[in-house]
Protein backbone atom coordinates (compact mmCIF):
# COMPACT_ATOMS: atom_id res chain seq x y z
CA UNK A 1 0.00 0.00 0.00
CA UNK A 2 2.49 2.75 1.09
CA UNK A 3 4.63 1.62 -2.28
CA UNK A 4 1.56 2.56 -4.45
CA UNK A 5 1.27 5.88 -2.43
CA UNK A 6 4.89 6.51 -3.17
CA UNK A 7 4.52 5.54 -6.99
CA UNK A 8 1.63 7.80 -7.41
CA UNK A 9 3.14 10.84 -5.48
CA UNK A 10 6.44 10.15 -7.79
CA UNK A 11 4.23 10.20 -11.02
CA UNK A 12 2.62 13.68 -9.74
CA UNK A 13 5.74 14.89 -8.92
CA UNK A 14 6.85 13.74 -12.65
CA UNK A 15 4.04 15.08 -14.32
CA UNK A 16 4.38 18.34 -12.56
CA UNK A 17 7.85 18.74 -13.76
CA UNK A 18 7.10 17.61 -17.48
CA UNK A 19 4.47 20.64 -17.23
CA UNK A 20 6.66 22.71 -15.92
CA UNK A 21 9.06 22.30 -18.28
CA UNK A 22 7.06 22.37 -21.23
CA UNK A 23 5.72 25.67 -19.50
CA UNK A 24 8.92 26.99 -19.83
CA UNK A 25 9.48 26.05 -23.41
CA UNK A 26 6.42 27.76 -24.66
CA UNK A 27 7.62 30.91 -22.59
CA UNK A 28 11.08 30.62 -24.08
CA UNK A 29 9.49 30.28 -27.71
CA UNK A 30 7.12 33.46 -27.14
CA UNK A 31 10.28 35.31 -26.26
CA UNK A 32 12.19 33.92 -29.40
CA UNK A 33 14.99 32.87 -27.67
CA UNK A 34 16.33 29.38 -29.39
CA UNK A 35 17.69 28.29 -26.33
CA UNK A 36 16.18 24.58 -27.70
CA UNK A 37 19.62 23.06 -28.12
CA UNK A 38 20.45 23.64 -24.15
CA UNK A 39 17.42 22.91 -22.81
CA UNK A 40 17.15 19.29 -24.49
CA UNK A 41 20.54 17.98 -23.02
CA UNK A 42 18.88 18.60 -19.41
CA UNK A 43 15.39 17.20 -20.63
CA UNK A 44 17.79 14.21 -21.79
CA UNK A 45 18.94 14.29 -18.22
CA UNK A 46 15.80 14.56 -16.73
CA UNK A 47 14.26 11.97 -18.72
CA UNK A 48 17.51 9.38 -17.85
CA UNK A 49 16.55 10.05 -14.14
CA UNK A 50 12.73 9.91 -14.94
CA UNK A 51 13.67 6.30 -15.94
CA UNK A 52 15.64 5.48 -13.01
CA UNK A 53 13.13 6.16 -10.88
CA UNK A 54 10.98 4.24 -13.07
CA UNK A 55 13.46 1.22 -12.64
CA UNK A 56 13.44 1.85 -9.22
CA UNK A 57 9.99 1.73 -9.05
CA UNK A 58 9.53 -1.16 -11.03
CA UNK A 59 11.82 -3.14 -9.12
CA UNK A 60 10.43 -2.05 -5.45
CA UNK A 61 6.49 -2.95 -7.18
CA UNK A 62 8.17 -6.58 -8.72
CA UNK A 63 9.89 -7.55 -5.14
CA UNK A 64 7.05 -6.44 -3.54
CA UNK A 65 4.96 -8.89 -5.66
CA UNK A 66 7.84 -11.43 -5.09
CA UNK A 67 7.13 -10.76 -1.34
CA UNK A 68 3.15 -11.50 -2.23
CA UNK A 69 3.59 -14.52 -4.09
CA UNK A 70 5.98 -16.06 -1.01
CA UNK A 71 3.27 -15.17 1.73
CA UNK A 72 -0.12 -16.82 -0.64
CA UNK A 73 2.47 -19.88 -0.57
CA UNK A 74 3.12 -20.11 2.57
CA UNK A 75 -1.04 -19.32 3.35
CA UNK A 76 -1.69 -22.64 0.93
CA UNK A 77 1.12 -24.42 2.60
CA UNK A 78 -0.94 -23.81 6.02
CA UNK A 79 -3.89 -24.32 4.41
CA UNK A 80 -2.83 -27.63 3.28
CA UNK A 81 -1.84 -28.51 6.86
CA UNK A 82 -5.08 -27.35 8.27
CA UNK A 83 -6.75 -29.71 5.74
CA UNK A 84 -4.59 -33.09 6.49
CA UNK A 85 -5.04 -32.50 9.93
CA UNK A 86 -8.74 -32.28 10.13
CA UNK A 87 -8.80 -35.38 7.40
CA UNK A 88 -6.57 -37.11 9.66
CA UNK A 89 -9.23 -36.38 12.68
CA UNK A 90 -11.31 -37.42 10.29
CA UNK A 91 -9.80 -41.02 9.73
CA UNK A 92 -9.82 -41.49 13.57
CA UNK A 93 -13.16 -40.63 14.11
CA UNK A 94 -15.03 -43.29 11.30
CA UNK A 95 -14.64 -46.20 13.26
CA UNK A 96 -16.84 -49.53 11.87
CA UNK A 97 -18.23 -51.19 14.50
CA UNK A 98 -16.66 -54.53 15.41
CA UNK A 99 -18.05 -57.70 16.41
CA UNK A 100 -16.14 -59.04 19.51
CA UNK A 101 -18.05 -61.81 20.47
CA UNK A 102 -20.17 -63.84 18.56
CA UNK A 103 -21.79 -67.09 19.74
CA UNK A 104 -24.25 -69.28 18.74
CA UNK A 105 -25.39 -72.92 17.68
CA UNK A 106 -24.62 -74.54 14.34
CA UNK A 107 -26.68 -78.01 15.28
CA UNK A 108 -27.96 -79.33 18.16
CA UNK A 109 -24.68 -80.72 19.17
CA UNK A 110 -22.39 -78.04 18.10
CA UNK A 111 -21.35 -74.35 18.78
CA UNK A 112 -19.38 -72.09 17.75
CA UNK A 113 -17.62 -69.06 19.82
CA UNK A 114 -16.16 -66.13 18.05
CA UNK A 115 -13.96 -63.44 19.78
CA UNK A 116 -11.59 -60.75 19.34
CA UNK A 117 -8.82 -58.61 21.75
CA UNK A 118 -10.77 -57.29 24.66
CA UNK A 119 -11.80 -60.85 25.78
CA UNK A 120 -9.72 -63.83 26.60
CA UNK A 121 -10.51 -67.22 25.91
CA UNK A 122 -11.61 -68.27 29.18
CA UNK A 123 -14.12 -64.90 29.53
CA UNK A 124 -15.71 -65.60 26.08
CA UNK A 125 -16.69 -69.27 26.95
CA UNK A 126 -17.55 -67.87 30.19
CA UNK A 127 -20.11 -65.51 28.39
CA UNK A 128 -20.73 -68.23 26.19
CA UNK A 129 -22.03 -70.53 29.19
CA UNK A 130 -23.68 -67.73 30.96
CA UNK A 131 -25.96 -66.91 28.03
CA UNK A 132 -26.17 -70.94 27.16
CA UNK A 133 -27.75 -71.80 30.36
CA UNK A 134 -30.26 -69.13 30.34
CA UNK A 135 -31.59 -70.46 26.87
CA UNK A 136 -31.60 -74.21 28.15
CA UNK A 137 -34.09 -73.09 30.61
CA UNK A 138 -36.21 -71.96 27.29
CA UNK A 139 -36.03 -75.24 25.42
């Protein structure tokens, strides 16, 4: 922002100038002076400077977009953090459910007992019995 504000104050400034010069000029012809040979070796050197600052300026409005470019990159690179983390989160919270234990009979004289990590054997045929003996009560 305060580089624009300089750029336009320095094209005010050199606008000014080119007026006043070509002010002068128009005086200079009215008063038939030829003085057009000495004034266009310092309007050469004014113009050399004009484009210095114009360099200048262009360089200060290029690293400044340099400066832009770096910061948006480093805004998607955060971005792109952000968004692994929260799919990460994601991944943790979609959780199947999980059978664990799973019992029941294949025939009259057979079973079968299924279970995973949070039981041992003996507390799955434990479980198994307990809910056995309250269906032979049913039969």
């Amino acid at each position: 922002m305060e580089a624009e504000q300089e750029r336009k104050q320095r094209n005010e400034e050199n606008k000014k100038n080119a007026k006043a010069k070509s002010d002068k000029k128009k005086e200079k012809a009215k008063e038939g002076k030829d003085e057009a040979d000495t004034t266009k070796d310092t309007d050469d050197d004014d113009d050399e400077s004009d484009k210095d600052t114009d360099k200048k300026g262009k360089k200060e409005r290029e690293s400044e977009k340099e400066k832009e470019r770096q910061k948006e990159k480093e805004r998607e690179k955060e971005k792109e953090k952000e968004r692994e983390k929260a799919a990460a989160a994601a991944k943790s919270r979609k959780r199947t459910p999980t059978i664990m234990l799973q019992f029941g009979r294949r025939t009259n004289e057979f079973f079968s007992l299924d279970f995973a990590h949070p039981f041992s054997p003996i507390q799955a045929f434990s479980i198994a019995l307990s809910a056995l003996h309250s269906k032979f009560g049913v039969d």
